[in-house]
C-alpha atoms as a PDB file:
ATOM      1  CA  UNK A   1      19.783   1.817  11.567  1.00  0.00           C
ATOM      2  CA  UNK A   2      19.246  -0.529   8.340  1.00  0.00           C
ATOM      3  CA  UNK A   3      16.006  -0.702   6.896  1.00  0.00           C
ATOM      4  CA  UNK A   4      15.622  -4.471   8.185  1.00  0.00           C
ATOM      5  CA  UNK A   5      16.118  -3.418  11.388  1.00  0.00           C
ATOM      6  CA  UNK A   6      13.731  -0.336  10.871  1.00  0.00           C
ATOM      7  CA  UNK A   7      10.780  -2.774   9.625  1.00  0.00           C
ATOM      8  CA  UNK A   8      11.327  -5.322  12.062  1.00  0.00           C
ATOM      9  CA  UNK A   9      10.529  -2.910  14.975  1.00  0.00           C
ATOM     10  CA  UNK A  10       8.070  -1.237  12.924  1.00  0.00           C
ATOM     11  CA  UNK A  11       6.510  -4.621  12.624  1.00  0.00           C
ATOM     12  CA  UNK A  12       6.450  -5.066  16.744  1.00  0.00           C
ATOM     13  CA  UNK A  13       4.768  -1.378  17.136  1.00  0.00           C
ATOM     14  CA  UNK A  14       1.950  -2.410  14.520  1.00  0.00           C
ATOM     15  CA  UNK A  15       1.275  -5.286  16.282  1.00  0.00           C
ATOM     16  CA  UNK A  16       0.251  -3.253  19.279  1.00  0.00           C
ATOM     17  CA  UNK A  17      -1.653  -0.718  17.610  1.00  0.00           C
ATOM     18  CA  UNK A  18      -4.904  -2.387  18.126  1.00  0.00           C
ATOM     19  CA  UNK A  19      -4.525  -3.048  21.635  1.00  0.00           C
ATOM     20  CA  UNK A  20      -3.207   0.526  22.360  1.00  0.00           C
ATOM     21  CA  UNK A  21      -6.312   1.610  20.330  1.00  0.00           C
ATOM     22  CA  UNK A  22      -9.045  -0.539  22.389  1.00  0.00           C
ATOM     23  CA  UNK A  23      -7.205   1.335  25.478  1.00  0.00           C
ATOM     24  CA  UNK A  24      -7.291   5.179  24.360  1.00  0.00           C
ATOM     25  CA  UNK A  25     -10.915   5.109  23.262  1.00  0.00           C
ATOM     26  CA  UNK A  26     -12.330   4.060  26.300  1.00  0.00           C
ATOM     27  CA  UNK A  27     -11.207   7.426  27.128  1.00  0.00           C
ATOM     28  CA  UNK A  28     -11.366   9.132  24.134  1.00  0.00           C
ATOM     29  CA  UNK A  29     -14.007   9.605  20.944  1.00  0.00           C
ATOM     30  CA  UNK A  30     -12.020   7.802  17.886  1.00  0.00           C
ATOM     31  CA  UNK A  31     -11.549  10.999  16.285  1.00  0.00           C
ATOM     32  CA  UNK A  32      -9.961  13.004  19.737  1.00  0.00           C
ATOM     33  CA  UNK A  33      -8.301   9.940  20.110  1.00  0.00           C
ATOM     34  CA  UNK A  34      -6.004  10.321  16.900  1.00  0.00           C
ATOM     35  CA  UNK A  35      -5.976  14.044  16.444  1.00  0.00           C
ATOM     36  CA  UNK A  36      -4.449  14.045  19.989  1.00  0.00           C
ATOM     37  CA  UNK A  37      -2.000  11.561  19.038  1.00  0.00           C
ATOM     38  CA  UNK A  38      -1.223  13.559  16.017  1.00  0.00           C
ATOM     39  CA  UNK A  39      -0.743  16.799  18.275  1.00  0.00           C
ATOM     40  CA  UNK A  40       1.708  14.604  20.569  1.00  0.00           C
ATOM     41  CA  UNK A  41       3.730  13.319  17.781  1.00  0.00           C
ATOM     42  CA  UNK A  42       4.099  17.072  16.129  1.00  0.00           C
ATOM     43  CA  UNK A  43       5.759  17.947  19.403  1.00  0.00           C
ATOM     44  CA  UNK A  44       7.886  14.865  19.721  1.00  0.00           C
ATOM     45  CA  UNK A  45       9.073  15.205  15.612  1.00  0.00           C
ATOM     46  CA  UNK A  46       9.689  19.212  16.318  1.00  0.00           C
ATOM     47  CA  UNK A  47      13.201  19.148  16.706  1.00  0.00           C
ATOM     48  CA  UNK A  48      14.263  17.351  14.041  1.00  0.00           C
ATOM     49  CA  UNK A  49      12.216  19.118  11.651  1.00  0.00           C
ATOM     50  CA  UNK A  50      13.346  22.552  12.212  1.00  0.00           C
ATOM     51  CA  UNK A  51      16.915  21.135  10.793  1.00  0.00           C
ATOM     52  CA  UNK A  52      17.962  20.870   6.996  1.00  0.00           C
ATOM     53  CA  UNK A  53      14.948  23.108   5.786  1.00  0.00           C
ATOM     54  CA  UNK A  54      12.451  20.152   6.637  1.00  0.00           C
ATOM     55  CA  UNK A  55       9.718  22.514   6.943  1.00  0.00           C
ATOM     56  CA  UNK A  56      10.252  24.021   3.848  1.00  0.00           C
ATOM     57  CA  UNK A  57      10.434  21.394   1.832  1.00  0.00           C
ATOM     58  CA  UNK A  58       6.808  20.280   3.832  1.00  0.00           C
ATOM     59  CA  UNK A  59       5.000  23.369   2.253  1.00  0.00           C
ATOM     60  CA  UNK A  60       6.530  23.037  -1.056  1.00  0.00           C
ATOM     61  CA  UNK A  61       4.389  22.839  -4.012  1.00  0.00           C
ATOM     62  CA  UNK A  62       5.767  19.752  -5.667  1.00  0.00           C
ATOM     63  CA  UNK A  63       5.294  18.380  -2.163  1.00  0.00           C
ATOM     64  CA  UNK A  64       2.297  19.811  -0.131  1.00  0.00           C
ATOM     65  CA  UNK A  65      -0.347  18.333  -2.384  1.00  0.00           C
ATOM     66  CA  UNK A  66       0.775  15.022  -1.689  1.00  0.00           C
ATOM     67  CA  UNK A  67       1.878  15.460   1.638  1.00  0.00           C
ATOM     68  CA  UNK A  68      -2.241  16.298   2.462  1.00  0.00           C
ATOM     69  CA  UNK A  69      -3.372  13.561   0.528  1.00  0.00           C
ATOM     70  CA  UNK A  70      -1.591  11.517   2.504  1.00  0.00           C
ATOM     71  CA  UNK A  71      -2.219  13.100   6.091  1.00  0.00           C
ATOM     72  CA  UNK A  72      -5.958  13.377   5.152  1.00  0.00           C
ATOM     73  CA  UNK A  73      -6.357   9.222   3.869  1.00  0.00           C
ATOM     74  CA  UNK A  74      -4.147   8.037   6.821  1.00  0.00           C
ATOM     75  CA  UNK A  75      -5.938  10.336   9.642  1.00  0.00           C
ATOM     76  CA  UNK A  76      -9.410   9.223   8.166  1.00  0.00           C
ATOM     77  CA  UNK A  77      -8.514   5.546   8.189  1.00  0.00           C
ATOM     78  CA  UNK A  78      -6.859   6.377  11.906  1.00  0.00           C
ATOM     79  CA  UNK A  79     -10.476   7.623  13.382  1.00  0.00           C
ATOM     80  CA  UNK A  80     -12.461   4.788  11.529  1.00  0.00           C
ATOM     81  CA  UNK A  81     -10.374   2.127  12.435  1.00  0.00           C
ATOM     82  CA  UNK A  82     -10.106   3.422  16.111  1.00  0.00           C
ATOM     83  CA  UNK A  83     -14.069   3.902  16.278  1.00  0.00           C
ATOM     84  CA  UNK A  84     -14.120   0.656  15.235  1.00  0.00           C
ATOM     85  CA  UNK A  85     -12.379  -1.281  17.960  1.00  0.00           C
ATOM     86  CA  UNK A  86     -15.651   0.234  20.518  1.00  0.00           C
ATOM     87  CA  UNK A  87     -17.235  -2.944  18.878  1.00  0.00           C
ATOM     88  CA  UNK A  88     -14.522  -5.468  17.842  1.00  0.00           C
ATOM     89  CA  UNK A  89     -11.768  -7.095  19.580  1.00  0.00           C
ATOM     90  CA  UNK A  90      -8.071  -6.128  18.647  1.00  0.00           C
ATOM     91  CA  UNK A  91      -7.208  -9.511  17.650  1.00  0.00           C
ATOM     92  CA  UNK A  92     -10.352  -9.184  15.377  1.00  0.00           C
ATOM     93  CA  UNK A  93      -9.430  -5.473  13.843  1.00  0.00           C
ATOM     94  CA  UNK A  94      -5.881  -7.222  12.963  1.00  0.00           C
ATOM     95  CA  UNK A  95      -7.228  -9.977  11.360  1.00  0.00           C
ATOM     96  CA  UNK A  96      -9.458  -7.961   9.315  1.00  0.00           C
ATOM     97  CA  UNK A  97      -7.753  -5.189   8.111  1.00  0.00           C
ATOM     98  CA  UNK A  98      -5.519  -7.717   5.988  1.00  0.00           C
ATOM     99  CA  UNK A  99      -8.098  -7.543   3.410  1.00  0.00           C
ATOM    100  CA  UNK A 100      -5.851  -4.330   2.523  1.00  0.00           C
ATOM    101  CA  UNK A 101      -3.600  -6.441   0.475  1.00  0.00           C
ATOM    102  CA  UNK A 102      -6.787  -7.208  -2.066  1.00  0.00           C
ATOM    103  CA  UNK A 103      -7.174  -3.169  -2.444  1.00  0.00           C
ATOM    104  CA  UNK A 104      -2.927  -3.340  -3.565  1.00  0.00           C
ATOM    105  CA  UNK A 105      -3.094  -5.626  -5.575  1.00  0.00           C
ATOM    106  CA  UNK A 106      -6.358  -4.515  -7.301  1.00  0.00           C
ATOM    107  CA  UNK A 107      -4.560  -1.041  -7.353  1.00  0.00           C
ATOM    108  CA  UNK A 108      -1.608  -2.580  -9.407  1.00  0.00           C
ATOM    109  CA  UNK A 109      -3.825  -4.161 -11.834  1.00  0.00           C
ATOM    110  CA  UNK A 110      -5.659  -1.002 -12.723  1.00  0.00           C
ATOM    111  CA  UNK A 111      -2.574   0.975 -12.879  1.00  0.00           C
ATOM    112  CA  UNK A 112      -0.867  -1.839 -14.544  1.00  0.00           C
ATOM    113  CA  UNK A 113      -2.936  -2.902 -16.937  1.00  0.00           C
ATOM    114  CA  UNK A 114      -3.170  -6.640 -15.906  1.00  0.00           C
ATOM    115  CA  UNK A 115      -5.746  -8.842 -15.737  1.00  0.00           C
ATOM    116  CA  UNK A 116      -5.266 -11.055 -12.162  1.00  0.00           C
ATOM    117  CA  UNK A 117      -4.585 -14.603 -12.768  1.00  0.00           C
ATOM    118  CA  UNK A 118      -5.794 -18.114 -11.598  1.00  0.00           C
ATOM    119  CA  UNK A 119      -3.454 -18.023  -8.618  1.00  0.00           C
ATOM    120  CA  UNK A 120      -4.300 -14.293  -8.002  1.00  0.00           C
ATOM    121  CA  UNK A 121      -7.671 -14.999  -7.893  1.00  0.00           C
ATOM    122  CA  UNK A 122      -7.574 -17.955  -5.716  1.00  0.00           C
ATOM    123  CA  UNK A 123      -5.221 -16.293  -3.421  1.00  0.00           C
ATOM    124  CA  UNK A 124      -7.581 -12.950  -2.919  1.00  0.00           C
ATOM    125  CA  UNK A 125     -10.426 -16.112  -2.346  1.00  0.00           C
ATOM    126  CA  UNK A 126      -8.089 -17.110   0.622  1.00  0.00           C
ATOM    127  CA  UNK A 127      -7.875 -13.442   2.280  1.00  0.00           C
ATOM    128  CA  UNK A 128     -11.724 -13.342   1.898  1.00  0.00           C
ATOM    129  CA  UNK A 129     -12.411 -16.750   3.200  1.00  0.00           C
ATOM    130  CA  UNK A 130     -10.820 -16.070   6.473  1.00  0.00           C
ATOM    131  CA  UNK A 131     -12.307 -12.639   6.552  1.00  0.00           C
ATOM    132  CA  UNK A 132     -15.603 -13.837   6.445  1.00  0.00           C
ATOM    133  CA  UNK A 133     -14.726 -16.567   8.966  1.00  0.00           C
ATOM    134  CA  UNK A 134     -14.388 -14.282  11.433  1.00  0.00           C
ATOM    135  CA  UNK A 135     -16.981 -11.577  10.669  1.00  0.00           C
ATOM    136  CA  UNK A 136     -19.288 -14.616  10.245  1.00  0.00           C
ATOM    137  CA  UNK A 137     -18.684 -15.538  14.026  1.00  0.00           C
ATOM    138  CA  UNK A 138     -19.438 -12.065  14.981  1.00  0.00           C
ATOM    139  CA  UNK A 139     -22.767 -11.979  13.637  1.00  0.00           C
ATOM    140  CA  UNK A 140     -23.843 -13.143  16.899  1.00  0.00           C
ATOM    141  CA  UNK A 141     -22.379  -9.946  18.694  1.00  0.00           C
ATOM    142  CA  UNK A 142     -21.991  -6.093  17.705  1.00  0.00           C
ATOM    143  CA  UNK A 143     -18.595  -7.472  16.432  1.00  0.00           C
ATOM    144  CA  UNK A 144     -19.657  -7.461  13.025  1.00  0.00           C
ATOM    145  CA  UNK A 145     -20.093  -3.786  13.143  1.00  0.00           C
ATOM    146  CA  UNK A 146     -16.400  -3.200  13.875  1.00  0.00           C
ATOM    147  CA  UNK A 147     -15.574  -5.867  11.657  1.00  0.00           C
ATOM    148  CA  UNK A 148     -17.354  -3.653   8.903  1.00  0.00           C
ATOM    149  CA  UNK A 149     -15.660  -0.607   9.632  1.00  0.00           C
ATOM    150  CA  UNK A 150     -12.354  -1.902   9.821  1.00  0.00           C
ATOM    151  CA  UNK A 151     -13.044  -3.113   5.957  1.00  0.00           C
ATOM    152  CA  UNK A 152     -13.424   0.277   5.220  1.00  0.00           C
ATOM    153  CA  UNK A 153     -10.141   1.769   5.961  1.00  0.00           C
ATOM    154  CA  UNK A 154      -7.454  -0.294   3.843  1.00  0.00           C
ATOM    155  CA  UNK A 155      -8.023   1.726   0.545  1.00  0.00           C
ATOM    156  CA  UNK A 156      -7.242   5.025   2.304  1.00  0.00           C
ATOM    157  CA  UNK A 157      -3.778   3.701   3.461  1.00  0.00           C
ATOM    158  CA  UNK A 158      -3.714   2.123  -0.034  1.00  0.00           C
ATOM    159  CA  UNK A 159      -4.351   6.174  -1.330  1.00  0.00           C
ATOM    160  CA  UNK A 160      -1.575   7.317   0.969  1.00  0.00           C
ATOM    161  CA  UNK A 161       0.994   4.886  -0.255  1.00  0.00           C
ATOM    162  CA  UNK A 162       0.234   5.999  -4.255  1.00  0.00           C
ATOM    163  CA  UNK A 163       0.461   9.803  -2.726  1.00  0.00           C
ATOM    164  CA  UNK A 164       3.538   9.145  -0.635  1.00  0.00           C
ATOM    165  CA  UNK A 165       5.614   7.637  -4.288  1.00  0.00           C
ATOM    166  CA  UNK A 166       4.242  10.652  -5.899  1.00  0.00           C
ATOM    167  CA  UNK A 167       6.666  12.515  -3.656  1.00  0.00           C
ATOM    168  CA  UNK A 168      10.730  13.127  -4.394  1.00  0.00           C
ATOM    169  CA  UNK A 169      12.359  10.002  -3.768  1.00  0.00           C
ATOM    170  CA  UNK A 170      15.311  12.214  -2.048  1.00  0.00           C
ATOM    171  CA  UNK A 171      12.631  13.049   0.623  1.00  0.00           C
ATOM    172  CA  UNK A 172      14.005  11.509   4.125  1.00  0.00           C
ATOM    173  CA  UNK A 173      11.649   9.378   6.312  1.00  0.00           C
ATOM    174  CA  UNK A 174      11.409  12.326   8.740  1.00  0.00           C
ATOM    175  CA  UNK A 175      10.217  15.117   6.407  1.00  0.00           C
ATOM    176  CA  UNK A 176       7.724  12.261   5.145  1.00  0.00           C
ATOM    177  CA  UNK A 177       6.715  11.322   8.501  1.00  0.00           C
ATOM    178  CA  UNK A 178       6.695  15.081   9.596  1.00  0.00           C
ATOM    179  CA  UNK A 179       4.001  16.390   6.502  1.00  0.00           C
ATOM    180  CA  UNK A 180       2.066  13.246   7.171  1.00  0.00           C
ATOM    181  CA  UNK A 181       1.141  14.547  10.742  1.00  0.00           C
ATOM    182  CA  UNK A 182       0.731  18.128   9.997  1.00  0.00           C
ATOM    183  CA  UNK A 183      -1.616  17.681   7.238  1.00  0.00           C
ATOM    184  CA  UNK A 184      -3.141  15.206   9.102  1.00  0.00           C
ATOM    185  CA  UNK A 185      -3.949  17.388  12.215  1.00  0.00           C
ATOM    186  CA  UNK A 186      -4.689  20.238   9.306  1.00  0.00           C
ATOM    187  CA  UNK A 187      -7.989  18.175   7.684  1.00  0.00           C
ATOM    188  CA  UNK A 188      -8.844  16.930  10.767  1.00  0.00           C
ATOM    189  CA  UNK A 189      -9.285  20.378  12.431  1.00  0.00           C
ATOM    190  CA  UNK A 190     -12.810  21.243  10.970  1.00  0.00           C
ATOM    191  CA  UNK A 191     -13.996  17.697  12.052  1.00  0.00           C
ATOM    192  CA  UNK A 192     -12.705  17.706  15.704  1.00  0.00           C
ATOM    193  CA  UNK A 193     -14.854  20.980  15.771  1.00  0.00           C
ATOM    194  CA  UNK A 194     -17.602  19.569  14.770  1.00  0.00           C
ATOM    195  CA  UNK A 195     -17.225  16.351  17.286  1.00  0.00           C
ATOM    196  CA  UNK A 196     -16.564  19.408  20.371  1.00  0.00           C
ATOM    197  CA  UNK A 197     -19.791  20.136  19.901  1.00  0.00           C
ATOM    198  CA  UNK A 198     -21.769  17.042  19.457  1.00  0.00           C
ATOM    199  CA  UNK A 199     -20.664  15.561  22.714  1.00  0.00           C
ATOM    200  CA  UNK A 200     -17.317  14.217  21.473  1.00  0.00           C
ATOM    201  CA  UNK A 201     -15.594  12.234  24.616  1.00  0.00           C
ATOM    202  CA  UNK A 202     -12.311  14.065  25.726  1.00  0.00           C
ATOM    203  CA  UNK A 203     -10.606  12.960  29.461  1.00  0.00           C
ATOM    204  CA  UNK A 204      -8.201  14.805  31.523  1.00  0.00           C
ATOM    205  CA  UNK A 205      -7.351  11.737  33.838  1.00  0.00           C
ATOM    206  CA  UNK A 206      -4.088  10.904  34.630  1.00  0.00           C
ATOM    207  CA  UNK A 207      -4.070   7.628  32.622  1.00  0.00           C
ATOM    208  CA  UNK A 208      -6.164   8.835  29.557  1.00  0.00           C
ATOM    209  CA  UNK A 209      -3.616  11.216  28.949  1.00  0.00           C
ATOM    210  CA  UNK A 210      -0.464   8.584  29.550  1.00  0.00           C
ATOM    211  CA  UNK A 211      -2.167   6.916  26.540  1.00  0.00           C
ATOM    212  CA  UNK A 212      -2.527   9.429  24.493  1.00  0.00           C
ATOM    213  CA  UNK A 213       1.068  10.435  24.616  1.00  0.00           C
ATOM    214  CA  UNK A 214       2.101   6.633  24.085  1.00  0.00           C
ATOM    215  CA  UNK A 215      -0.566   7.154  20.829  1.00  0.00           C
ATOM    216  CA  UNK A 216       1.335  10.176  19.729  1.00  0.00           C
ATOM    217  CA  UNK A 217       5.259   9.002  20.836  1.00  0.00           C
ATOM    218  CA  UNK A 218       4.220   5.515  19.294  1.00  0.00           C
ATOM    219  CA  UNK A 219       2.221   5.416  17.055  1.00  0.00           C
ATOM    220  CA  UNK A 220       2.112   9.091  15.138  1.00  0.00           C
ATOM    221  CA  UNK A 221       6.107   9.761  15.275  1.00  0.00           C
ATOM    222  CA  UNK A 222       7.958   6.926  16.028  1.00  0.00           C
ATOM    223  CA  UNK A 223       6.125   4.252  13.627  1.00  0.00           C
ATOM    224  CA  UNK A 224       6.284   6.521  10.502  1.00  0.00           C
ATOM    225  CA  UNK A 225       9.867   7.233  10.902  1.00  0.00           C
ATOM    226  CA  UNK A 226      10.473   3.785  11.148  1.00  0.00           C
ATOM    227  CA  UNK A 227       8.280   2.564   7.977  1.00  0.00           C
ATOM    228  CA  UNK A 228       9.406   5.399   5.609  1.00  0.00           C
ATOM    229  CA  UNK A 229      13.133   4.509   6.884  1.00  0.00           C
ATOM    230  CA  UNK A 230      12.398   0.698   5.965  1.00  0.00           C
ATOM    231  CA  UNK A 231      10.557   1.063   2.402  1.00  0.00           C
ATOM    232  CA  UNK A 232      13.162   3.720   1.375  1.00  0.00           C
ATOM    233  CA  UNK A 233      15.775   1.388   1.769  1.00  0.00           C
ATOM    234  CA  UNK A 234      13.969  -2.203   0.336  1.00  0.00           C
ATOM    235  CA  UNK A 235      11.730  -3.286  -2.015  1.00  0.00           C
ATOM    236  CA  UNK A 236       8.306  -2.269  -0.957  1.00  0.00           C
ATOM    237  CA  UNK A 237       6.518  -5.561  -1.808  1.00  0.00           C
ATOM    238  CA  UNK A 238       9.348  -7.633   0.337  1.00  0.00           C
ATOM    239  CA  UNK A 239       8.517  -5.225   3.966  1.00  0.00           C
ATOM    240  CA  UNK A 240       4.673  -5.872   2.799  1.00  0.00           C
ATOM    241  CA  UNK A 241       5.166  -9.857   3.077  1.00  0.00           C
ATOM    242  CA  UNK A 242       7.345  -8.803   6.252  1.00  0.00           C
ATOM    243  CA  UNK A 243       4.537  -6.828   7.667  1.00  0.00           C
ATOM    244  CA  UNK A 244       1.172  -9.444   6.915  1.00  0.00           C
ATOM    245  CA  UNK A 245       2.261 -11.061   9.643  1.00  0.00           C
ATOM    246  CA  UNK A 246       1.751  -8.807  12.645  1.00  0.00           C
ATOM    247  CA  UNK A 247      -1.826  -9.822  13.023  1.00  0.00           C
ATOM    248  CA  UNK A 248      -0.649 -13.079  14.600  1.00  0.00           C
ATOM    249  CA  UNK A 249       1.427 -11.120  17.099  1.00  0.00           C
ATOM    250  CA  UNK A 250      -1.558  -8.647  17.644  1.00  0.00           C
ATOM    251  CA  UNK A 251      -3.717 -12.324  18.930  1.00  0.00           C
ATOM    252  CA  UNK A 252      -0.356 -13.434  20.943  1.00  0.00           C
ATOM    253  CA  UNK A 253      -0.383 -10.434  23.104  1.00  0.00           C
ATOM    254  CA  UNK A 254      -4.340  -9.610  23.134  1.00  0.00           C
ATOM    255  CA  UNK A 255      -3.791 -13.390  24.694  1.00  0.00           C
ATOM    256  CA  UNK A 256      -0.927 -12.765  27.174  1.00  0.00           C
ATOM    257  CA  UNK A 257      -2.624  -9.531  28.301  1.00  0.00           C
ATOM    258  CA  UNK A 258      -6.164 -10.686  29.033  1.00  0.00           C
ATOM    259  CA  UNK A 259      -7.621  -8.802  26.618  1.00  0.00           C
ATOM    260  CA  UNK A 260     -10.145 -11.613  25.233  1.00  0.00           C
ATOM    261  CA  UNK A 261     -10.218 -14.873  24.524  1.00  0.00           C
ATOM    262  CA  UNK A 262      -8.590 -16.459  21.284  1.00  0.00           C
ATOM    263  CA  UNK A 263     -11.152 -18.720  19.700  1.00  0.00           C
ATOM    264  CA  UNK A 264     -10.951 -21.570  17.455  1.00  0.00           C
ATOM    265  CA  UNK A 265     -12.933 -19.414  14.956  1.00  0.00           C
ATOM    266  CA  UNK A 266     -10.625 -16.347  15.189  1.00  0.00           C
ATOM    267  CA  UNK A 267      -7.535 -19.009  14.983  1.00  0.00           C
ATOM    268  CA  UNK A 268      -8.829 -20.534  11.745  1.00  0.00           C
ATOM    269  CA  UNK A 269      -9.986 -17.449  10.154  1.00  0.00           C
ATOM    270  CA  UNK A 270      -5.924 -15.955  10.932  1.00  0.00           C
ATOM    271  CA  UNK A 271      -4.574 -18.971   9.316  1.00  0.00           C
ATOM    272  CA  UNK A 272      -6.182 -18.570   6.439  1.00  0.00           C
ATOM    273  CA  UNK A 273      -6.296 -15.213   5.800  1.00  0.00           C
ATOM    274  CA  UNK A 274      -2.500 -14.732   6.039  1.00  0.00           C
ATOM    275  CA  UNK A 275      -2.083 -17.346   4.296  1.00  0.00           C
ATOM    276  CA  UNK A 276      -3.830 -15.857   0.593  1.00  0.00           C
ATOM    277  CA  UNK A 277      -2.323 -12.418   1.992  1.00  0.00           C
ATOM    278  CA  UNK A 278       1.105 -13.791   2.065  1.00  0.00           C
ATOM    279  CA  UNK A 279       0.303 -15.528  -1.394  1.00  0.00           C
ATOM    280  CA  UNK A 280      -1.150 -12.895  -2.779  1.00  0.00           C
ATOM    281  CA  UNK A 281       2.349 -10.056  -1.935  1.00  0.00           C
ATOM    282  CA  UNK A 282       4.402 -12.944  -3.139  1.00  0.00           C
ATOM    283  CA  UNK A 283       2.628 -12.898  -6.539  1.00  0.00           C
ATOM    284  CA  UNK A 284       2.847  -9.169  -6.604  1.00  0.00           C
ATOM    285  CA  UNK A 285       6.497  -9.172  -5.997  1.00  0.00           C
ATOM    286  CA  UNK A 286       7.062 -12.249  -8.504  1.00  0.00           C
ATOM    287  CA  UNK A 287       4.755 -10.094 -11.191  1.00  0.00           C
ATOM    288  CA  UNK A 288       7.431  -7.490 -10.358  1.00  0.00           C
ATOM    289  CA  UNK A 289      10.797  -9.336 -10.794  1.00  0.00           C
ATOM    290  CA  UNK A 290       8.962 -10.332 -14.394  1.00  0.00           C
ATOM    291  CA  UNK A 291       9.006  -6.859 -14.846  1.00  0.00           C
ATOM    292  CA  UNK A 292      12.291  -6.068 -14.243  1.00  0.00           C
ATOM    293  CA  UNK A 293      14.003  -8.847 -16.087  1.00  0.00           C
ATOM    294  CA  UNK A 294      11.678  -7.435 -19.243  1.00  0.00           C
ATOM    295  CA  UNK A 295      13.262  -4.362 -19.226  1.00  0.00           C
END
C-alpha cells in the first residue's frame, strides 16, 4: 500500500472518529471507553507483533521512553476528547480540534527559533475566528463545555508527534503503532482503577460491546498503522494539509446519519477555520522548502 493510499483512508477513519465516539460513550465513561479500545486493538495488532522481534524492539531503551510518552499524551487526549463529545456535537468536536495546527506551528517556532510572520499571524487569526464562531453559538447550550475540552487535547497529540520523531526512523508503522497502545493501556491502568471505583460507566450489552470492538479494530489498530505507514513515506507537513480537511467530512456524515443538525453557524465557523488551518500548514511547509534549499 503507498503512503497516499495509506493517508487517504486514514483520512476517511478520522472523519468518523467523532461520531463513533458520541456512540461508545453513551455506553461507556470516556476513560473505559478508550482503554477498552486500546485492549481490543492489542489483541487485533498481536500477531503481527510477535514477528521480526517487534516486541523487543517495544521495550528497548532507546525506544520505550518515547514509546510511553507517546501512549500516555495520545491516551490522555483519547479520554478528554471522548468525555467531551457527552456535551458537544461531533461535527462541533471536528471543527474544534483544528485549533491543533496553532499548537504545530507554535511548536516549530520555539524549536526553530522563528518569529511567526504577518501571514502566520493572520492565518492562526483565521483558525481562531472560526473557533470562536462556533464555541460562541454554544454559549447558549452545555456545548461550550465540550467545546472547551476538546481545546485541550491538541498539544498532547502535538507531544506525541515530537516523541514519535524522537524514535529510529527504521522503526515500521506497526512496532510504532504497537508501543503506542501498550504504553497507552500501561498509564492508563492506575486511572481506570481509580474510575472502577468512583462509579465509572462500563456495559455488557450486546451493542456497547460491538462498539467498542469497532473503537479498538478502528480506531486503536487500524488508524495508527495507517498514519505511521503514510508520514513514513511523505513529507509530514503535505499528509497534515491532507488531513485538515476531515472535519468537513465529519459534518457530511453527522448530516447523512441524523446525528444533528448542520447550522449556518457551524457552516461558517468550518469555512473559516479550515481555511487559516490550511493556510497556516501551507506556510509551515513553504518555511520548510526555504529550509531545504538553504542547506
Amino acid at each position: 500500500m503507498s503512503p497516499l493510499v495509506a493517508l487517504l483512508l486514514d483520512w476517511l477513519i478520522t472523519a468518523l472518529w467523532p461520531l463513533i465516539g458520541a456512540v461508545g460513550i453513551r455506553h461507556y465513561s470516556g476513560i473505559f471507553f478508550a482503554a477498552g479500545g486500546l485492549m481490543v486493538g492489542l489483541v487485533l495488532l498481536s500477531p503481527w507483533l510477535a514477528a521480526h522481534g517487534r516486541w523487543r524492539r517495544i521495550f528497548s531503551w532507546s525506544a520505550a521512553p518515547y514509546l510511553a510518552t507517546m501512549g500516555f499524551c495520545s491516551g490522555l487526549a483519547t479520554v478528554i476528547y471522548i468525555s467531551a463529545l457527552s456535551y458537544t456535537t461531533p461535527a462541533n468536536a471536528a471543527i474544534v480540534a483544528q485549533v491543533e495546527v496553532l499548537y504545530s506551528a507554535a511548536l516549530c517556532a520555539w524549536l526553530l527559533g522563528e518569529r511567526p510572520g504577518r501571514r502566520q499571524i493572520a492565518a492562526s487569526l483565521l483558525v481562531m475566528a472560526g473557533t470562536g464562531l462556533v464555541m460562541a453559538h454554544d454559549f447558549a447550550s452545555d456545548r461550550w463545555r465540550g467545546d472547551l475540552m476538546i481545546l485541550a487535547t491538541p498539544w498532547l497529540y502535538q507531544v506525541s508527534h515530537i516523541a514519535a520523531k524522537r524514535l529510529p526512523r527504521d522503526m515500521d508503522a506497526l512496532t510504532l503503532s504497537g508501543g503506542r497502545v501498550i504504553y497507552g493501556l500501561a498509564t492508563m491502568a492506575p486511572f481506570c482503577l481509580w474510575a472502577a471505583t468512583h462509579g465509572a460507566r462500563w456495559s455488557w450489552a450486546p451493542a456497547a460491546l460491538g462498539m467498542l470492538v469497532v473503537q479498538g479494530a478502528v480506531m486503536s489498530s487500524l488508524n495508527f498503522v495507517l498514519w505511521y505507514k503514510a508520514i513514513m513515506g511523505m513529507d509530514l507537513s503535505k499528509a497534515t494539509v491532507i488531513m485538515l480537511s476531515y472535519p468537513a467530512l465529519t459534518v457530511v456524515f453527522s448530516w447523512l446519519l441524523g446525528r444533528e443538525h448542520i447550522g449556518a453557524t457551524q457552516l461558517a465557523g468550518l469555512v473559516v477555520t479550515m481555511s487559516g488551518a490550511m493556510w497556516t500548514s501551507s506556510l509551515v511547509l513553504e518555511a520548510q522548502r526555504r529550509r531545504e534549499h538553504a542547506r
